[in-house]
N, C-alpha and C. Protein backbone atom coordinates (compact mmCIF):
# COMPACT_ATOMS: atom_id res chain seq x y z
N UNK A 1 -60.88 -40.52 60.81
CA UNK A 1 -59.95 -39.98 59.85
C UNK A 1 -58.67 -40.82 59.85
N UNK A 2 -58.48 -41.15 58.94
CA UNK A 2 -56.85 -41.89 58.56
C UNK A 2 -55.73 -41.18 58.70
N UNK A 3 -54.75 -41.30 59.40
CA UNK A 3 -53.43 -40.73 59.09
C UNK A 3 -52.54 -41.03 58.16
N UNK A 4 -51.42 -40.29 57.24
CA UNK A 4 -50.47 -40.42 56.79
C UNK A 4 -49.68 -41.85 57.17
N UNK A 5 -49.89 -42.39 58.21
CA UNK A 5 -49.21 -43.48 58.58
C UNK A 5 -49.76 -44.54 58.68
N UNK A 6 -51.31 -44.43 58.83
CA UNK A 6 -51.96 -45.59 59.28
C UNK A 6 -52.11 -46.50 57.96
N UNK A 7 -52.19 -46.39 57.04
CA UNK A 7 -51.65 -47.43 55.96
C UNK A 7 -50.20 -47.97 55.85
N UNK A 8 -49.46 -47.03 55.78
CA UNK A 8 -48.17 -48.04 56.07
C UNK A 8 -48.30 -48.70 57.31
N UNK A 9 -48.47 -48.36 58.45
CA UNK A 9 -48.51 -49.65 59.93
C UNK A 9 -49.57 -50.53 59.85
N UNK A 10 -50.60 -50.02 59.03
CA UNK A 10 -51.65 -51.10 58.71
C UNK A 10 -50.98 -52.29 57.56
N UNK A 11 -49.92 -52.04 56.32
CA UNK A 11 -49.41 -52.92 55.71
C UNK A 11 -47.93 -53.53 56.39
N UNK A 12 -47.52 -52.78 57.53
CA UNK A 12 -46.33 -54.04 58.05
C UNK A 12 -47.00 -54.81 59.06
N UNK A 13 -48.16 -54.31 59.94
CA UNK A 13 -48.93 -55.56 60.76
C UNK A 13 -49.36 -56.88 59.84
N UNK A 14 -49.92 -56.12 58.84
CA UNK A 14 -50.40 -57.60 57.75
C UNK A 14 -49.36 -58.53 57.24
N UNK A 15 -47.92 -57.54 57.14
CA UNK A 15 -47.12 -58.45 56.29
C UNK A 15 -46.54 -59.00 57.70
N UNK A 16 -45.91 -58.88 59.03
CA UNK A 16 -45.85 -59.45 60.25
C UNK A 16 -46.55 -60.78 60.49
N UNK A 17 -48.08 -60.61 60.00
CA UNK A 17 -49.24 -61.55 60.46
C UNK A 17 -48.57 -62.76 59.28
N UNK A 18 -48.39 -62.46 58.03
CA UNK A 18 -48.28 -63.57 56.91
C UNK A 18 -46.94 -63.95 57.21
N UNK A 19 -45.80 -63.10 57.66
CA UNK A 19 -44.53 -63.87 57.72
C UNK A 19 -44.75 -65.17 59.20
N UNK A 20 -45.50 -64.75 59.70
CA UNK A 20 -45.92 -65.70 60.78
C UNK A 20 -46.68 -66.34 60.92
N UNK A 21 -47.44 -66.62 59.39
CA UNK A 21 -48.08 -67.83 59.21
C UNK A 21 -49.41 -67.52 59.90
N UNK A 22 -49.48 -66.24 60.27
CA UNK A 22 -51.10 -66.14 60.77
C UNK A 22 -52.16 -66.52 59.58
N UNK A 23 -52.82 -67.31 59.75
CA UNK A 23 -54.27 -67.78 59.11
C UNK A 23 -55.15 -66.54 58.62
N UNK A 24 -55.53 -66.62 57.05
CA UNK A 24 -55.59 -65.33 56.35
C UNK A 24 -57.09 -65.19 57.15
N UNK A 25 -57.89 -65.45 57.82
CA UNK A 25 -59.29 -64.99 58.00
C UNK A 25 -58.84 -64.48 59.24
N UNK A 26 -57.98 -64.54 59.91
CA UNK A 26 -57.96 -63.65 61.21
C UNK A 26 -56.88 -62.67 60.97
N UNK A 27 -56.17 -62.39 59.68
CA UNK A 27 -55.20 -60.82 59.85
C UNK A 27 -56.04 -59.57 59.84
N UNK A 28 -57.21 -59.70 59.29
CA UNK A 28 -57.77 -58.39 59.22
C UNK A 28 -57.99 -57.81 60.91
N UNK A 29 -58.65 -58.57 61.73
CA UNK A 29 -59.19 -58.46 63.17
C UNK A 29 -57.76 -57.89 63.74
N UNK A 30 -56.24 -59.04 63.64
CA UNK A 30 -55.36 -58.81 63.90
C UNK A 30 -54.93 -56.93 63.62
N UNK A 31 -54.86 -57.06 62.51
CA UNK A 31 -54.51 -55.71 61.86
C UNK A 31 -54.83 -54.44 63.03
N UNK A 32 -56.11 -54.36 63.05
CA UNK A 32 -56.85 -53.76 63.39
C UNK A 32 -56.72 -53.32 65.09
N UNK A 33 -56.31 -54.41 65.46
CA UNK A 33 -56.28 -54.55 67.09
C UNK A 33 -55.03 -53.90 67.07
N UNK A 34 -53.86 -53.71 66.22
CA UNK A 34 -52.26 -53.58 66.23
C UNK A 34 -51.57 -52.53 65.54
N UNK A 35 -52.24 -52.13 64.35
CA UNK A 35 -51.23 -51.88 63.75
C UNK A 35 -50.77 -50.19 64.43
N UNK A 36 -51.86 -49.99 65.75
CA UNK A 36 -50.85 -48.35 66.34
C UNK A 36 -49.78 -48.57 66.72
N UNK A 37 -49.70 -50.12 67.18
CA UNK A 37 -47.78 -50.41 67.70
C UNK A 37 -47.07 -49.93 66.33
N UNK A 38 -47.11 -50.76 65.50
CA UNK A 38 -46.13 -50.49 63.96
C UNK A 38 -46.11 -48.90 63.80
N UNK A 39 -47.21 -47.92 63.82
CA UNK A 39 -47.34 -46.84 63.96
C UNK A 39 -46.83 -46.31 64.67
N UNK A 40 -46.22 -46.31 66.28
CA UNK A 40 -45.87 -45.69 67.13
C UNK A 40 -43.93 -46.20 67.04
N UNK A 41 -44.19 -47.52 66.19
CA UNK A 41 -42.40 -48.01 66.54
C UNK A 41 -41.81 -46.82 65.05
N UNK A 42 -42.59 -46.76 63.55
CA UNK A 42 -42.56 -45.43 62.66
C UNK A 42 -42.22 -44.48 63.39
N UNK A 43 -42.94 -43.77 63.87
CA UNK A 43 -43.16 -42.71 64.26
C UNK A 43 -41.94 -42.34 65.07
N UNK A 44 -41.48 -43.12 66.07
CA UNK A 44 -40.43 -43.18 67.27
C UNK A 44 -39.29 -43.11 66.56
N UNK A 45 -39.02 -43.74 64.98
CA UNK A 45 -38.13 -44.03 64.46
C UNK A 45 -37.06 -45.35 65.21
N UNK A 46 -37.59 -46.15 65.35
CA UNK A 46 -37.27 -47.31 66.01
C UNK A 46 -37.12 -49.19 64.69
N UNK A 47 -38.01 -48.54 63.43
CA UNK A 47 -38.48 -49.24 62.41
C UNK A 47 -38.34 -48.37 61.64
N UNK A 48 -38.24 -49.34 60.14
CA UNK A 48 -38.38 -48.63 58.85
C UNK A 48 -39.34 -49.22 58.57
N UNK A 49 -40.24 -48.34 56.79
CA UNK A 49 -41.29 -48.78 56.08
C UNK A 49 -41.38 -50.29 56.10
N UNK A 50 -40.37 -50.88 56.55
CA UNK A 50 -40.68 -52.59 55.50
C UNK A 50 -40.73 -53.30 57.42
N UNK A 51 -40.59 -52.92 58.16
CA UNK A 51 -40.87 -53.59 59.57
C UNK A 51 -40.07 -54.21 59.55
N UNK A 52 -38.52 -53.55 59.66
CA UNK A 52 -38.00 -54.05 60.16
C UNK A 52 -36.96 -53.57 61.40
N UNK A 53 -36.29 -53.84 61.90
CA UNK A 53 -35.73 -52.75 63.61
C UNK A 53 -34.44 -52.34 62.82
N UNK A 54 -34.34 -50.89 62.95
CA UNK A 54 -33.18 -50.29 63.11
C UNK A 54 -31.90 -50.04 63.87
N UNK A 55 -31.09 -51.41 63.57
CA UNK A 55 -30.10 -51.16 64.10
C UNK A 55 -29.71 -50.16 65.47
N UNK A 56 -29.55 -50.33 66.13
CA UNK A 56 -28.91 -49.23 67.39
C UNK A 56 -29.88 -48.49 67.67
N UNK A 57 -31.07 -48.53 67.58
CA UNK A 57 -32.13 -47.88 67.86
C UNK A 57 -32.68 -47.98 69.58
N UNK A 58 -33.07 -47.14 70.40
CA UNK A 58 -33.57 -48.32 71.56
C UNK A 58 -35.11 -48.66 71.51
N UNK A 59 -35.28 -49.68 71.30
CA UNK A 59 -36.92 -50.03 71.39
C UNK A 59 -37.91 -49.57 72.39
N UNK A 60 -37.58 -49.20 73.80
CA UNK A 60 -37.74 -48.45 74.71
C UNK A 60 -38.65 -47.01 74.34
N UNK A 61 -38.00 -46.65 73.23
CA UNK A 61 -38.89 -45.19 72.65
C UNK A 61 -40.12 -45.57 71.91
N UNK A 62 -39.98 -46.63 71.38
CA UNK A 62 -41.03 -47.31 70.33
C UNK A 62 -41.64 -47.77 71.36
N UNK A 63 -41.65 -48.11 72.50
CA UNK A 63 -42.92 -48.28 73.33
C UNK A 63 -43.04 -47.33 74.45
N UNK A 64 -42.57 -46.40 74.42
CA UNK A 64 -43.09 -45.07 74.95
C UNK A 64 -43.84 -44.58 73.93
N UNK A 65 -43.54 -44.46 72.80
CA UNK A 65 -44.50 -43.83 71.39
C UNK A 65 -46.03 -44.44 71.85
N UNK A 66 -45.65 -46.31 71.43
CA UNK A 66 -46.93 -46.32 71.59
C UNK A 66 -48.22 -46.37 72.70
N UNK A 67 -47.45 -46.39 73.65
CA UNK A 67 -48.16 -45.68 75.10
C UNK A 67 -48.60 -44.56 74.98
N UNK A 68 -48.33 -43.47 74.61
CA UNK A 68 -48.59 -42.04 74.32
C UNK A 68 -49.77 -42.52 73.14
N UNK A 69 -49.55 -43.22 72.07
CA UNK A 69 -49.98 -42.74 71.13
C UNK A 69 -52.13 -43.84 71.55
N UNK A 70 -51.81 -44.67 72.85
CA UNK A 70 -52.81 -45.38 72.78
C UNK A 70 -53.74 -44.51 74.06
N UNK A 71 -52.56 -43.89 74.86
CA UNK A 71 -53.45 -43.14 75.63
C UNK A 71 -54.38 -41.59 74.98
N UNK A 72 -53.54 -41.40 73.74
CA UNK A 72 -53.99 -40.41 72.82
C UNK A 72 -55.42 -40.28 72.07
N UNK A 73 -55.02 -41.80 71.62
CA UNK A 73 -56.77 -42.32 71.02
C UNK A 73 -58.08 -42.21 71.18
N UNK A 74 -59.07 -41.90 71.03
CA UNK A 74 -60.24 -42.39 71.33
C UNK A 74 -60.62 -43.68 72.00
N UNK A 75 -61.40 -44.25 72.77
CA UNK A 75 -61.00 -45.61 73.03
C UNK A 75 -61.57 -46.72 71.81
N UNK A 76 -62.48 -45.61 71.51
CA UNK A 76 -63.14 -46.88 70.31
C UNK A 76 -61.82 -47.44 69.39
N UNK A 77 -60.73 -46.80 68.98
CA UNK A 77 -59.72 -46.86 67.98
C UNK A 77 -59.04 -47.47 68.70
N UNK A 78 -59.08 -48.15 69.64
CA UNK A 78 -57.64 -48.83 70.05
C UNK A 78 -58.04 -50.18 71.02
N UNK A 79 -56.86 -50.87 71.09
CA UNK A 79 -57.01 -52.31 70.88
C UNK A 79 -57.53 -52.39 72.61
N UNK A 80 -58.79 -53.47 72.93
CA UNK A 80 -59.49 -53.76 74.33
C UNK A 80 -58.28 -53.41 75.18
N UNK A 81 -58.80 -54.13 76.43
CA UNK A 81 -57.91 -54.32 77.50
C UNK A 81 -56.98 -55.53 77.66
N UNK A 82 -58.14 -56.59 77.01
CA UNK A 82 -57.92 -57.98 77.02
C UNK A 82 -56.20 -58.12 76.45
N UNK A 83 -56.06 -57.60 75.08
CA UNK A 83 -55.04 -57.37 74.28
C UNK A 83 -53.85 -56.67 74.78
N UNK A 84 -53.08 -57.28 75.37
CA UNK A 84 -51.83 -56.80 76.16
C UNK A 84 -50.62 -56.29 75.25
N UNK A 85 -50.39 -54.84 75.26
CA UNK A 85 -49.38 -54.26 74.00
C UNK A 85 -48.01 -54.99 74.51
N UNK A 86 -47.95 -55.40 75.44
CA UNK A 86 -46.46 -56.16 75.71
C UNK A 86 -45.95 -56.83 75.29
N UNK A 87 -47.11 -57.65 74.40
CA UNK A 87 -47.24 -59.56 73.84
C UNK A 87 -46.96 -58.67 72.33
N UNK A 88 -47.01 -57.23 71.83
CA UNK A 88 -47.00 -56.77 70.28
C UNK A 88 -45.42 -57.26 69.97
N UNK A 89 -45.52 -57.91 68.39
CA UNK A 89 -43.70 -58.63 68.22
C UNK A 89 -42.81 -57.57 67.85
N UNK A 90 -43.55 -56.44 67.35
CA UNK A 90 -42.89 -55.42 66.91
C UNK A 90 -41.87 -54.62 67.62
């Protein structure tokens, strides 16, 4: 099931991937592996719709969000082990 959010964090991971010149045959995989960070930095209120950081915000909550929100998951829905959320630019 899709959430209310998972399209918007699914369209600022993609637009993240193109402002950084990621190579268009690997944003989808990208996307996919990521976009619960963009989701959890939303959610935390740490980011707005367009990905970008809110001023005076502490980022600190945006990765408590998405800790909560990856231990929350199913495991199938969320990104391996291999994939370290630390290395996320968001």
């Amino acid at each position: 099931m899709i959430s209310n959010i998972e399209p918007i964090a699914r369209e600022i991971t993609r637009s993240i991937c193109r402002d950084n010149e990621m190579p268009e045959t690997q944003i989808d995989h990208w996307v996919d592996l990521h976009w619960q960070c963009a989701a959890a930095m939303l959610e935390a209120g740490v980011m707005d719709e367009t990905g970008e950081w809110i001023e005076g915000k502490d980022l600190r909550r945006g990765l408590e969000a998405y800790r909560e929100r990856l231990l929350a998951s199913p495991a199938s829905e969320t990104a391996p082990v291999e994939h370290d959320p630390s290395r996320c630019r968001y």
